[in-house]
N, C-alpha and C. Protein backbone atom coordinates (compact mmCIF):
# COMPACT_ATOMS: atom_id res chain seq x y z
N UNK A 1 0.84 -1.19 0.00
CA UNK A 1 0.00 0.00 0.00
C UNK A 1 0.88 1.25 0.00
N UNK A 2 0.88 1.76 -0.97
CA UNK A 2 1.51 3.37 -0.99
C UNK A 2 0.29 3.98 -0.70
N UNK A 3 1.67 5.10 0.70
CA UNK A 3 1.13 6.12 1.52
C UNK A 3 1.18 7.33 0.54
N UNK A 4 0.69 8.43 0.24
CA UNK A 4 0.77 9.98 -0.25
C UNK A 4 2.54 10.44 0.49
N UNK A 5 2.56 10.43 1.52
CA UNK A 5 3.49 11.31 2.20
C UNK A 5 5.30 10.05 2.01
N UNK A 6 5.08 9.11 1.48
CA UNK A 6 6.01 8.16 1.07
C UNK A 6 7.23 8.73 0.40
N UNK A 7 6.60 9.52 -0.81
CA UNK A 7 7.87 10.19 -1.17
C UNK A 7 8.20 11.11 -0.51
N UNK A 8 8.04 11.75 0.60
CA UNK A 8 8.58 13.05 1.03
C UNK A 8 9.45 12.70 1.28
N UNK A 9 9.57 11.71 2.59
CA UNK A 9 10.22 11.09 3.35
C UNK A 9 11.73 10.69 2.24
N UNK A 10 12.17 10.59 1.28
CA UNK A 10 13.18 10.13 0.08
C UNK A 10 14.05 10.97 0.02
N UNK A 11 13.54 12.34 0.44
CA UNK A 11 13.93 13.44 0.54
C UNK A 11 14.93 13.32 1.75
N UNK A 12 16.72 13.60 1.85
CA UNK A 12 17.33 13.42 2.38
C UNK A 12 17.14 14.24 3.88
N UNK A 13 16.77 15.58 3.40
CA UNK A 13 16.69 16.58 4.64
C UNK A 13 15.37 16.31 5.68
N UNK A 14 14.37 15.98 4.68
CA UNK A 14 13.02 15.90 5.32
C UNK A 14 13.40 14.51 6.48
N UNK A 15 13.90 13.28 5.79
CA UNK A 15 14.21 12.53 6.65
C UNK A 15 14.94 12.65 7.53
N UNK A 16 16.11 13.80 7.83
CA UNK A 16 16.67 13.86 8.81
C UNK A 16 16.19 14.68 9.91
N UNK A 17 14.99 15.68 9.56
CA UNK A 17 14.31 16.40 10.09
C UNK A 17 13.34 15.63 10.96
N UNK A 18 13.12 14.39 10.24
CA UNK A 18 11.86 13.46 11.32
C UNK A 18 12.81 12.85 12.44
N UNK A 19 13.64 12.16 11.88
CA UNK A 19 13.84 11.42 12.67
C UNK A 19 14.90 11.79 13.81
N UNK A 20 15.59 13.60 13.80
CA UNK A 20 16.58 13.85 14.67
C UNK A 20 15.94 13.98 16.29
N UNK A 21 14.52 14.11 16.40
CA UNK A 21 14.01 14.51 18.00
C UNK A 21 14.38 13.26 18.75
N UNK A 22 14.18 12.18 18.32
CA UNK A 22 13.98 10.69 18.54
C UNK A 22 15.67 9.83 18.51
N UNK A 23 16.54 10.29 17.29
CA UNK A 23 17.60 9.31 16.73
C UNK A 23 18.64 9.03 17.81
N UNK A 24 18.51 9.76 19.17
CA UNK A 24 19.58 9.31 20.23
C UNK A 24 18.79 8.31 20.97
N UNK A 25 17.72 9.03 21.31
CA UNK A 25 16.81 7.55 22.28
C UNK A 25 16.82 6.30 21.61
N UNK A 26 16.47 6.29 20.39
CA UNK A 26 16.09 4.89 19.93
C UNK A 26 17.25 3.83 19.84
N UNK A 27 18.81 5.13 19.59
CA UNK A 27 20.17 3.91 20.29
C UNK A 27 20.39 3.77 21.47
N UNK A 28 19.21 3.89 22.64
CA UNK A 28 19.93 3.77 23.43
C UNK A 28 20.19 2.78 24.13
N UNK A 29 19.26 1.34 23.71
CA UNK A 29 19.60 0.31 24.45
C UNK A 29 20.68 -0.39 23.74
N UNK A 30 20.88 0.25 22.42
CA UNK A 30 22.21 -0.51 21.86
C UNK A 30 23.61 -0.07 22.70
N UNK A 31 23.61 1.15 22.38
CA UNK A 31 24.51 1.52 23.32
C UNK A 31 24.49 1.09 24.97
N UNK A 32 23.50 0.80 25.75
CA UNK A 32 23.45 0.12 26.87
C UNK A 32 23.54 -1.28 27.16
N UNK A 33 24.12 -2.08 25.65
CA UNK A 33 24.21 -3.51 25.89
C UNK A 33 25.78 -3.74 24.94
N UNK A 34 26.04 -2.80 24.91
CA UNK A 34 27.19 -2.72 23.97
C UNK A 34 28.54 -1.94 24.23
N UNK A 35 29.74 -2.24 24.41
CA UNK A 35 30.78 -1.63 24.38
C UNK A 35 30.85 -0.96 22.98
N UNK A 36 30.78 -0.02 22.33
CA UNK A 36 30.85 0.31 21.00
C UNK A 36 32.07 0.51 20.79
N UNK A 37 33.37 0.67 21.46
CA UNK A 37 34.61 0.98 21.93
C UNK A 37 35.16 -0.41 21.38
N UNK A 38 35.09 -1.45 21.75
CA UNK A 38 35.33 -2.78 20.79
C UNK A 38 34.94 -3.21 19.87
N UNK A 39 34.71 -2.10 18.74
CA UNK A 39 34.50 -2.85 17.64
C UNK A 39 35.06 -2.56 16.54
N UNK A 40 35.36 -3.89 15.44
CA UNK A 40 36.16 -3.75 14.46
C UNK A 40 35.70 -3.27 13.36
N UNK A 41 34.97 -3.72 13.17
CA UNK A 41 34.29 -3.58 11.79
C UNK A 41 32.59 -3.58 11.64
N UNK A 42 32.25 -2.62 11.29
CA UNK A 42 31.01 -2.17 11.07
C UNK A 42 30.27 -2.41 10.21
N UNK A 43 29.07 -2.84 9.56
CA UNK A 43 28.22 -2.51 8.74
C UNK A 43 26.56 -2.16 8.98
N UNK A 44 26.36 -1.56 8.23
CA UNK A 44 25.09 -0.74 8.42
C UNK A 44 23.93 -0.70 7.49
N UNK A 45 23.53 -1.45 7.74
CA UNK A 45 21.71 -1.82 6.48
C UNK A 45 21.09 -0.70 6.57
N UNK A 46 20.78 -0.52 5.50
CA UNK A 46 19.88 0.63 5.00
C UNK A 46 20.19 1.67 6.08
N UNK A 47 21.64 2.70 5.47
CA UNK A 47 21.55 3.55 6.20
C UNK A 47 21.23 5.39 6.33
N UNK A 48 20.54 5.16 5.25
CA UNK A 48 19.96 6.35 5.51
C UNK A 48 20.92 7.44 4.47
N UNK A 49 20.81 8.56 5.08
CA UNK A 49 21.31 9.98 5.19
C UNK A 49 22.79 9.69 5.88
N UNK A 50 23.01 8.56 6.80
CA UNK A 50 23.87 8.51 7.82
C UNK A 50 23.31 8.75 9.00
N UNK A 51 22.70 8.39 9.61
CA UNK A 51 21.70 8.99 10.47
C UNK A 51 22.77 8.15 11.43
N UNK A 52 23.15 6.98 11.39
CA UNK A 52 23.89 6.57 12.71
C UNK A 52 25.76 6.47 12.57
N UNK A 53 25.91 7.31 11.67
CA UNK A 53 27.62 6.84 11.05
C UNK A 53 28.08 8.03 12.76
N UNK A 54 27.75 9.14 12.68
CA UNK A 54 28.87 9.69 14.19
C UNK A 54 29.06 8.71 15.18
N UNK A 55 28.01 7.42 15.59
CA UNK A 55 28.51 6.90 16.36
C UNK A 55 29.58 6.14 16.45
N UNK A 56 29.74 5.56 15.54
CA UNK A 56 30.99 4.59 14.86
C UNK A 56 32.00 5.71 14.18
N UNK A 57 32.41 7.10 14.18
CA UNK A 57 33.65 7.68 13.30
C UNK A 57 35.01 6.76 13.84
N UNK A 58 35.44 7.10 13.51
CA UNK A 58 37.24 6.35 13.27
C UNK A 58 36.66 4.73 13.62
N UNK A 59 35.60 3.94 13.14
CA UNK A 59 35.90 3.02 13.01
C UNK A 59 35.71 2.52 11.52
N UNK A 60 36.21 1.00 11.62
CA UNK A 60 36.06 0.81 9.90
C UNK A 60 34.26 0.22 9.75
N UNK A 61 34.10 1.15 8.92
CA UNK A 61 32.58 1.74 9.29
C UNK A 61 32.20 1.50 7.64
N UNK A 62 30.77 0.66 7.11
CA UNK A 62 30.26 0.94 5.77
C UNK A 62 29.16 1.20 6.42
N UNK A 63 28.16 2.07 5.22
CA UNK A 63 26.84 2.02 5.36
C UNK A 63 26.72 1.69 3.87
N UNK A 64 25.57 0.99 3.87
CA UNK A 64 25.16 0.38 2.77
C UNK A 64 23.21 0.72 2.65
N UNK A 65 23.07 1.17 1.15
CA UNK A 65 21.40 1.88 1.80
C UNK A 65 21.30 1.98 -0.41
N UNK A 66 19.87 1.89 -0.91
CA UNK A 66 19.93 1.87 -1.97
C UNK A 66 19.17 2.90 -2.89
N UNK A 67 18.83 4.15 -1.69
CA UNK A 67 18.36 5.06 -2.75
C UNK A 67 20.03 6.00 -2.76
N UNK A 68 20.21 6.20 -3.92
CA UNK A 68 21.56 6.78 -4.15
C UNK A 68 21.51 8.69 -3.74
N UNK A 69 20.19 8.98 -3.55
CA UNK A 69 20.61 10.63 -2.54
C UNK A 69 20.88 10.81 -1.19
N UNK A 70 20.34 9.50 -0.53
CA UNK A 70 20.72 9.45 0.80
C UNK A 70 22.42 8.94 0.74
N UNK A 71 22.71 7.88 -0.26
CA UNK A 71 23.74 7.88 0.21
C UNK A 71 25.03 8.91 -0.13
N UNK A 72 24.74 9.99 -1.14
CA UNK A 72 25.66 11.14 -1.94
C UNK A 72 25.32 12.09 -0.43
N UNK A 73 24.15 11.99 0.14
CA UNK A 73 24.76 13.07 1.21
C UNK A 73 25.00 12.36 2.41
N UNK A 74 25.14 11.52 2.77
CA UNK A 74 25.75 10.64 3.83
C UNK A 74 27.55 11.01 3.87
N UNK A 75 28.02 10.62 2.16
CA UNK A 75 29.83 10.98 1.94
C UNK A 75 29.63 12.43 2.27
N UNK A 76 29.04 13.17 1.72
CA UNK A 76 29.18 15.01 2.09
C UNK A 76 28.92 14.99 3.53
N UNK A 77 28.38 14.79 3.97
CA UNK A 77 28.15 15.19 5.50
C UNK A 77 29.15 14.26 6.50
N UNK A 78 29.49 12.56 6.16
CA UNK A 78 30.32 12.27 7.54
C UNK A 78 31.76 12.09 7.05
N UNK A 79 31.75 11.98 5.36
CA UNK A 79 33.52 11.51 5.08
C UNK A 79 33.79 10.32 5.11
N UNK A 80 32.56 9.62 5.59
CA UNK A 80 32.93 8.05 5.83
C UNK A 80 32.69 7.21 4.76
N UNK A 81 32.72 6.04 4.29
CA UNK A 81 32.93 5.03 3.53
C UNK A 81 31.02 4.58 3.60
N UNK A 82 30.66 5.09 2.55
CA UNK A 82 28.94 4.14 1.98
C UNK A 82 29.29 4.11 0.61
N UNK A 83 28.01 2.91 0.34
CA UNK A 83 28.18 2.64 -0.84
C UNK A 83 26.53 2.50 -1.46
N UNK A 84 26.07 2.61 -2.50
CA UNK A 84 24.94 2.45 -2.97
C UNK A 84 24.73 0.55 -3.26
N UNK A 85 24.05 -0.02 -2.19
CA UNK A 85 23.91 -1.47 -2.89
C UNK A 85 22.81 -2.05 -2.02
N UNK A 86 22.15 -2.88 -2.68
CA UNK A 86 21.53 -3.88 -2.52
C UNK A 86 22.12 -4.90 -1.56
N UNK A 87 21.51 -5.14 0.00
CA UNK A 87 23.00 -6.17 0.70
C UNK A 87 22.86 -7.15 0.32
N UNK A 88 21.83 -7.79 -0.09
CA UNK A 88 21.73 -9.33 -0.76
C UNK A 88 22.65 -9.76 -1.62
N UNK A 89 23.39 -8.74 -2.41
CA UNK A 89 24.27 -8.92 -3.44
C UNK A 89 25.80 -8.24 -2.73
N UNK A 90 26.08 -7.70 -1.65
CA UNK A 90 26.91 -7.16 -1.28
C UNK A 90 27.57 -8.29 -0.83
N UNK A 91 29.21 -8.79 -0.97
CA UNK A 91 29.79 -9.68 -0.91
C UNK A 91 30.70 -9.38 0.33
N UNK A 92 31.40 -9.83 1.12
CA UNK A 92 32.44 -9.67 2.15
C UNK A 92 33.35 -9.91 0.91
N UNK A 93 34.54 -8.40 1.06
CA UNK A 93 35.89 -7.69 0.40
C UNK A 93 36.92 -7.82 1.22
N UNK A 94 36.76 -7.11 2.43
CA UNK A 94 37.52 -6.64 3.03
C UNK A 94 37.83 -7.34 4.82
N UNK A 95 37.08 -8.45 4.54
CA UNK A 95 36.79 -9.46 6.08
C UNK A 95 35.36 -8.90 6.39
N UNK A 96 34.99 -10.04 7.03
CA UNK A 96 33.31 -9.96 7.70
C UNK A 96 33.14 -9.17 8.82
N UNK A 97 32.02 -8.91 8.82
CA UNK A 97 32.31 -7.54 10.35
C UNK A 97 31.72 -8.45 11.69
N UNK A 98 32.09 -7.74 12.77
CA UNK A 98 31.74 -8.24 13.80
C UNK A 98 30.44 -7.59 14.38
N UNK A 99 29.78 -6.52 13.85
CA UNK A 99 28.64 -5.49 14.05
C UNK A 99 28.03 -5.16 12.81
N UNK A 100 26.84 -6.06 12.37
CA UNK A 100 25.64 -5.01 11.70
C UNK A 100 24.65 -4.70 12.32
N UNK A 101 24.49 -3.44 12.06
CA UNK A 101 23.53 -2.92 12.44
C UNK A 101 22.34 -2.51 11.62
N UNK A 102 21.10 -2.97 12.13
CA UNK A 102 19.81 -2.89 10.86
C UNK A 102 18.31 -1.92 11.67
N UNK A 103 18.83 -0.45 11.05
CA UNK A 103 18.06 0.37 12.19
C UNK A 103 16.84 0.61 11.42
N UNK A 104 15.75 0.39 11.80
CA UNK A 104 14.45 1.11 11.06
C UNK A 104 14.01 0.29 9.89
N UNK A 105 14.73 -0.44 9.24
CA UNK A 105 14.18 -1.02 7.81
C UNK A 105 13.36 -2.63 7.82
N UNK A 106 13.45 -3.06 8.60
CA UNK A 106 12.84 -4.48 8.46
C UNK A 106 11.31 -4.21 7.83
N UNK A 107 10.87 -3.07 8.90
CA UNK A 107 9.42 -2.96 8.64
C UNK A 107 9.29 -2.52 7.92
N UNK A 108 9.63 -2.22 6.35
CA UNK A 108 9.79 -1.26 5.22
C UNK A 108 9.78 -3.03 4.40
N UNK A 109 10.03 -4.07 5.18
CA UNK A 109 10.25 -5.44 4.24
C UNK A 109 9.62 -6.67 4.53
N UNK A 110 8.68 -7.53 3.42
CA UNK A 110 8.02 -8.43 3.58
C UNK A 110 8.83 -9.45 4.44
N UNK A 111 7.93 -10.66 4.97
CA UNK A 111 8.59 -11.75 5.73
C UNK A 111 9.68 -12.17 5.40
N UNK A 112 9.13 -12.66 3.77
CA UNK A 112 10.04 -13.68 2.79
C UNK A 112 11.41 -12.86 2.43
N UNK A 113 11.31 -11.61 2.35
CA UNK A 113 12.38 -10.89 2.10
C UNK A 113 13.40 -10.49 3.25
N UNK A 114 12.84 -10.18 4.07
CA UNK A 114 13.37 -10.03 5.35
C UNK A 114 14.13 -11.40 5.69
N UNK A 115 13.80 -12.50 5.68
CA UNK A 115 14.47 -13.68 5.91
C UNK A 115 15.22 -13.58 5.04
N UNK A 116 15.14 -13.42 3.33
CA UNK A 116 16.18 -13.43 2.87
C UNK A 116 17.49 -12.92 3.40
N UNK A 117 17.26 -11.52 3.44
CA UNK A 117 17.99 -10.45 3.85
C UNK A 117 19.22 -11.20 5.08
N UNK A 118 17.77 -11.65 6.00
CA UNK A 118 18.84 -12.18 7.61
C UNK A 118 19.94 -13.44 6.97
N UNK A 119 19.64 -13.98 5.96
CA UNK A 119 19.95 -15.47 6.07
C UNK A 119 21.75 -14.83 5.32
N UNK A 120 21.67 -13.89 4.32
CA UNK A 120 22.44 -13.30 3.88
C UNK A 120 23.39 -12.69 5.13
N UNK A 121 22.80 -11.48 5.86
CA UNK A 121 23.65 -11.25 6.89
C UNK A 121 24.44 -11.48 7.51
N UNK A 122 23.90 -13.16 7.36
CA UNK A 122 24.41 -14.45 8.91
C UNK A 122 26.07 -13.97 8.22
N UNK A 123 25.85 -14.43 6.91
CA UNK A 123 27.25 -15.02 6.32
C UNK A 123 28.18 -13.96 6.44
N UNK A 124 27.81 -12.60 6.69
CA UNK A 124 28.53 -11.45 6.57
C UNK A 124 29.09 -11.68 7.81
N UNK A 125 29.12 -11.96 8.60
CA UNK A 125 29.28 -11.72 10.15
C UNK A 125 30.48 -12.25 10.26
N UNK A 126 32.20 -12.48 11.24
CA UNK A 126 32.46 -12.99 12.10
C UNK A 126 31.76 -14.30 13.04
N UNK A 127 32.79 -15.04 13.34
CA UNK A 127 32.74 -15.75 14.34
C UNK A 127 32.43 -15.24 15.69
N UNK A 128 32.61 -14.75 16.10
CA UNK A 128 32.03 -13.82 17.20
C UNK A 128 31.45 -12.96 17.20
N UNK A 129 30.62 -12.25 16.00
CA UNK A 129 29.92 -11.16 15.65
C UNK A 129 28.54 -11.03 15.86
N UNK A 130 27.95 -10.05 16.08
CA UNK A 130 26.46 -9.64 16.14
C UNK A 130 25.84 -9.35 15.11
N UNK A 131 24.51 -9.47 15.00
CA UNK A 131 23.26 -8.65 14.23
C UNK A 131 22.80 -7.63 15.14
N UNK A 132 22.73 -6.46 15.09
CA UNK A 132 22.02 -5.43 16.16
C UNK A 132 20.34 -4.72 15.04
N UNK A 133 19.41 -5.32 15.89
CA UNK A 133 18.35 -4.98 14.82
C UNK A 133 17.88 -4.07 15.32
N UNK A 134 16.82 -2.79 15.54
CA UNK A 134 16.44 -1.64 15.90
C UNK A 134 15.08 -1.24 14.84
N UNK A 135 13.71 -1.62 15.73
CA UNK A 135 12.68 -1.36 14.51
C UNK A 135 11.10 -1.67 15.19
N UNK A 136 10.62 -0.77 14.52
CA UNK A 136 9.25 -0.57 15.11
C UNK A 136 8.19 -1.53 14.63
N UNK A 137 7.59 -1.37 16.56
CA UNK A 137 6.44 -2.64 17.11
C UNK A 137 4.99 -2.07 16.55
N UNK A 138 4.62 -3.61 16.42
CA UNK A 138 2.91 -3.39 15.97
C UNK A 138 2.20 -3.00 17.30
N UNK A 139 2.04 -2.25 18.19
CA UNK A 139 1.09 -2.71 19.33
C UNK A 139 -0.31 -3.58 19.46
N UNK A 140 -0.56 -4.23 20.23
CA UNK A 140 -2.28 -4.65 19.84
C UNK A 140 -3.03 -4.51 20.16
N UNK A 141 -3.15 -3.27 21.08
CA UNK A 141 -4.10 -2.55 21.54
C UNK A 141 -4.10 -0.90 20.72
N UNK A 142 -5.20 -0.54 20.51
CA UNK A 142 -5.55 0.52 19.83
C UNK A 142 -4.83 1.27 20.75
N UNK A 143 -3.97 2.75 20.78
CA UNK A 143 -3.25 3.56 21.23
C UNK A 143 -3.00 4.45 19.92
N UNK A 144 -1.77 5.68 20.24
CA UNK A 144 -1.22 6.23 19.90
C UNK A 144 -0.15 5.67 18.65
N UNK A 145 0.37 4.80 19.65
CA UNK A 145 1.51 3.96 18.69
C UNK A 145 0.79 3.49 17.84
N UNK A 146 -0.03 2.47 18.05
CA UNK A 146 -0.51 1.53 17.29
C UNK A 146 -0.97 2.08 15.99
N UNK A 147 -1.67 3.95 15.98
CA UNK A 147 -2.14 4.32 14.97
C UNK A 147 -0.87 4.86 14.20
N UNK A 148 0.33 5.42 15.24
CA UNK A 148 1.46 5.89 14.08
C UNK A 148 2.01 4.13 13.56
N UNK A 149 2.30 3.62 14.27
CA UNK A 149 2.54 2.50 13.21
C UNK A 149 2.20 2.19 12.06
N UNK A 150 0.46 2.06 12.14
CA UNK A 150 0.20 2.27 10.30
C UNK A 150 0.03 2.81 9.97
N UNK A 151 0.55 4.24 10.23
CA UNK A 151 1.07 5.42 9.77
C UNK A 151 1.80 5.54 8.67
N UNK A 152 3.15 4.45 9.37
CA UNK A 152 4.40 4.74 8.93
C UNK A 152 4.47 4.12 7.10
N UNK A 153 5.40 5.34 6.60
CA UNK A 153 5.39 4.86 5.31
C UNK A 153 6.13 3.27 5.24
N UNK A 154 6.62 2.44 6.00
CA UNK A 154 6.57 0.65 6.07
C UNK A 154 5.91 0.12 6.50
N UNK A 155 5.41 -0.56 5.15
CA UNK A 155 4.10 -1.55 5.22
C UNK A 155 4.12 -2.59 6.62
N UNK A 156 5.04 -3.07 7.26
CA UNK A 156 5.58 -4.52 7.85
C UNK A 156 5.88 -3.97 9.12
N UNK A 157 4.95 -3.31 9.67
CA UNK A 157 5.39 -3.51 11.71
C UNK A 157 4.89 -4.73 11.99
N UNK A 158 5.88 -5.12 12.81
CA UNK A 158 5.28 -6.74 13.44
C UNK A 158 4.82 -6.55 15.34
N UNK A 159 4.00 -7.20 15.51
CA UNK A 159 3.93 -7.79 16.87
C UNK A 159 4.88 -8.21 17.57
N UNK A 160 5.50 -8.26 18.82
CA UNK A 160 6.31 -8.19 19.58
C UNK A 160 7.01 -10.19 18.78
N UNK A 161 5.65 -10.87 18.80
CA UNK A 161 5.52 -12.66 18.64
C UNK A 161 6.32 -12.83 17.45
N UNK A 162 5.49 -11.18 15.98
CA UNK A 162 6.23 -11.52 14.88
C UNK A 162 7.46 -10.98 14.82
N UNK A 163 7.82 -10.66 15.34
CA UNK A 163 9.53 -9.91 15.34
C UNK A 163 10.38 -11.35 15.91
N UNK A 164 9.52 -11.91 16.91
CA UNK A 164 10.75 -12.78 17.88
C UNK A 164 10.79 -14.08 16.42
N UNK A 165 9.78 -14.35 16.12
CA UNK A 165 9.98 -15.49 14.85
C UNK A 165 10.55 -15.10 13.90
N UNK A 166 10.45 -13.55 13.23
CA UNK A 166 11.29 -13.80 12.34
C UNK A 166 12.63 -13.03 12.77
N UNK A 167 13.05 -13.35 13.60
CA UNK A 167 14.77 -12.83 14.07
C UNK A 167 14.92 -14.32 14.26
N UNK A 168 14.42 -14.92 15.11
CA UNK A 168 14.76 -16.36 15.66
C UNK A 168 15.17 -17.09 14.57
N UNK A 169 14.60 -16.89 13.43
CA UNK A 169 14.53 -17.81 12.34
C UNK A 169 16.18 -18.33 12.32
N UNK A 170 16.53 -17.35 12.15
CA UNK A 170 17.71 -17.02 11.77
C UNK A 170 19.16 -16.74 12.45
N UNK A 171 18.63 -16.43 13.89
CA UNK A 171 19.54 -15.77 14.46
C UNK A 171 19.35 -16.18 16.57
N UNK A 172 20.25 -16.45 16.97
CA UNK A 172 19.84 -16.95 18.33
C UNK A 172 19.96 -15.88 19.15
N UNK A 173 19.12 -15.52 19.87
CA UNK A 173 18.77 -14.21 20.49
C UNK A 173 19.66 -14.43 21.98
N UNK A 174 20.25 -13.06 21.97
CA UNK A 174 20.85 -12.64 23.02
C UNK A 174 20.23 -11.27 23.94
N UNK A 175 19.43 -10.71 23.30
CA UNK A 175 18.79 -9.63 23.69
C UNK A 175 17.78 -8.97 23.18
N UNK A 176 16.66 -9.14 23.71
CA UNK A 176 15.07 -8.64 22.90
C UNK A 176 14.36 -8.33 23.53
N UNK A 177 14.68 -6.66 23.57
CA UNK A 177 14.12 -5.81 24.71
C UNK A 177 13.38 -4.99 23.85
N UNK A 178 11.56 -4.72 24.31
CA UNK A 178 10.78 -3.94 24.15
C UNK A 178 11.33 -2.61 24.50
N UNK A 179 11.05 -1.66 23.60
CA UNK A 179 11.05 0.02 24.79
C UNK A 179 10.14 1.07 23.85
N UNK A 180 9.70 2.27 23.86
CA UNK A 180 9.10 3.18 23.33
C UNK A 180 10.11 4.19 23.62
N UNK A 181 9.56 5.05 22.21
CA UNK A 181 9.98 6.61 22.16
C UNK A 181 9.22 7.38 21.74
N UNK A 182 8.86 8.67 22.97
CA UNK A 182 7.65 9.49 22.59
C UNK A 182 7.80 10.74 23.70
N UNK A 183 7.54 11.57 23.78
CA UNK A 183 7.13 12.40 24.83
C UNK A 183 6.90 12.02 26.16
N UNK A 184 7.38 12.75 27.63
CA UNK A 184 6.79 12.03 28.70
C UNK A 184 5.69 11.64 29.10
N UNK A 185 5.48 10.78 29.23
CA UNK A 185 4.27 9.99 29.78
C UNK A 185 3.33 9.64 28.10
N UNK A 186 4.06 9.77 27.05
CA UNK A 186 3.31 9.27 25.93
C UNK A 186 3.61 8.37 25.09
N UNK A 187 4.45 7.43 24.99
CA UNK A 187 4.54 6.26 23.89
C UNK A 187 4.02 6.28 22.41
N UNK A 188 4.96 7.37 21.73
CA UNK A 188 4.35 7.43 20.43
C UNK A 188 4.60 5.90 19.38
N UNK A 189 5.77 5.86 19.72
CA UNK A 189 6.54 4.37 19.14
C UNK A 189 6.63 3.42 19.86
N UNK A 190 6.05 2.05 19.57
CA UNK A 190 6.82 1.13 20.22
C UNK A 190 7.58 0.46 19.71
N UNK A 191 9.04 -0.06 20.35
CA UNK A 191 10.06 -0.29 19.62
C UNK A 191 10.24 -1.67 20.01
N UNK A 192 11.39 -2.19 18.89
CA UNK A 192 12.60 -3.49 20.10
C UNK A 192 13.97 -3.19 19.68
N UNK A 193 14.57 -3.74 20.35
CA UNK A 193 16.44 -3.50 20.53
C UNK A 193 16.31 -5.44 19.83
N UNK A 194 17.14 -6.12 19.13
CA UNK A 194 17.45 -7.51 18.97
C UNK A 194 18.79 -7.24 18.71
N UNK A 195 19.43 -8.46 19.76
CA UNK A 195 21.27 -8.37 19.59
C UNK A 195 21.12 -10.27 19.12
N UNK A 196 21.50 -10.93 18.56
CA UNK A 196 21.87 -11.96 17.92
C UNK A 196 23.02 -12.46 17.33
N UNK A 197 22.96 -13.67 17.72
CA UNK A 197 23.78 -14.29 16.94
C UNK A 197 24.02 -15.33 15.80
N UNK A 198 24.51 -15.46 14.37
CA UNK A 198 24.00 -16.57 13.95
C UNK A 198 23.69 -18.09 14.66
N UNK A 199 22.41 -18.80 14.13
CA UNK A 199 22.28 -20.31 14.30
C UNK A 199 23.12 -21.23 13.93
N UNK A 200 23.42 -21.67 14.67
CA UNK A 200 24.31 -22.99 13.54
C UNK A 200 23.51 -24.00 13.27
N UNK A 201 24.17 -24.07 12.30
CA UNK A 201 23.45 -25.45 11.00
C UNK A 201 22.95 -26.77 11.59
């Protein structure tokens, strides 16, 4: 279902304009389960404008995201290393990272694709490496959230049940913490934090 307000959002500035009131809270349980200080190698699904590259500077850092204006002002604005691609087709070059991070986009992606996506990931990873997922909850009670959810220009918010199945699928959970971001005392978003690790075979 295309929303009217879908393309605004494409718009590099407009998107950084939504999402700057919110873009520190919503890392914050990553950063609260995470040394970010130990890490080698970075990658970053669908990343935007750069919306999360300052946290990672001087590390070896990609963002990878496939509308090509977000990523021409991502290089102008952090200096850092993105690339325009598709990750399904993005190959490990340079060694596998020990940190991807997948902020906001799942729900922008069907089941079947989304599994694709994870099953791909796995392989990107280190032996000791994470998936860090970051992405908005279906609620199931009528609220606030629940109405910005199908709000949002991504078709695919899941239920707390459908998030844990399709991360699990794929990935053995180390951390899958509910939280919201909204105004005090208002819960505009409901969110989850997922830290994982690949399944073995």
């Amino acid at each position: 279902m295309t929303k009217p307000w879908t393309r605004l959002f494409e718009v590099p500035w407009v998107y950084r304009a939504w999402q700057a009131p919110f873009a520190e809270a919503k890392l914050a349980p990553l950063r609260r389960h995470n040394d970010l200080s130990s890490i080698r190698r970075v990658l970053d699904v669908g990343c935007g404008p750069g919306t999360n590259a300052p946290h990672f500077r001087g590390l070896d850092y990609l963002g990878l995201d496939i509308n090509a204006a977000y990523v021409e002002q991502a290089r102008a604005r952090h200096g850092m290393r993105f690339e325009v691609a598709d990750v399904t087709r993005y190959e490990v070059r340079d060694g596998a990272f020990d940190f991807i991070l997948v902020n906001s986009f799942f729900h922008h992606v069907t089941d079947a694709d989304s599994g694709r996506i994870l099953k791909h990931l796995a392989s990107l990873l280190t032996p000791d490496g994470h998936v860090h997922v970051l992405d908005l909850v279906l609620p199931e009670r009528a609220s606030p959230a629940r109405l910005l959810a199908r709000m949002d220009r991504g078709d695919h918010p899941r239920p707390l049940d459908g998030w844990r199945q399709l991360l699990g699928t794929h990935f053995q959970e180390e951390v899958f913490e509910p939280y919201h971001l909204g105004v005090p005392g208002v819960p505009l978003w409901k969110m989850l934090y997922f830290k994982g690790r690949p399944r073995q075979a």
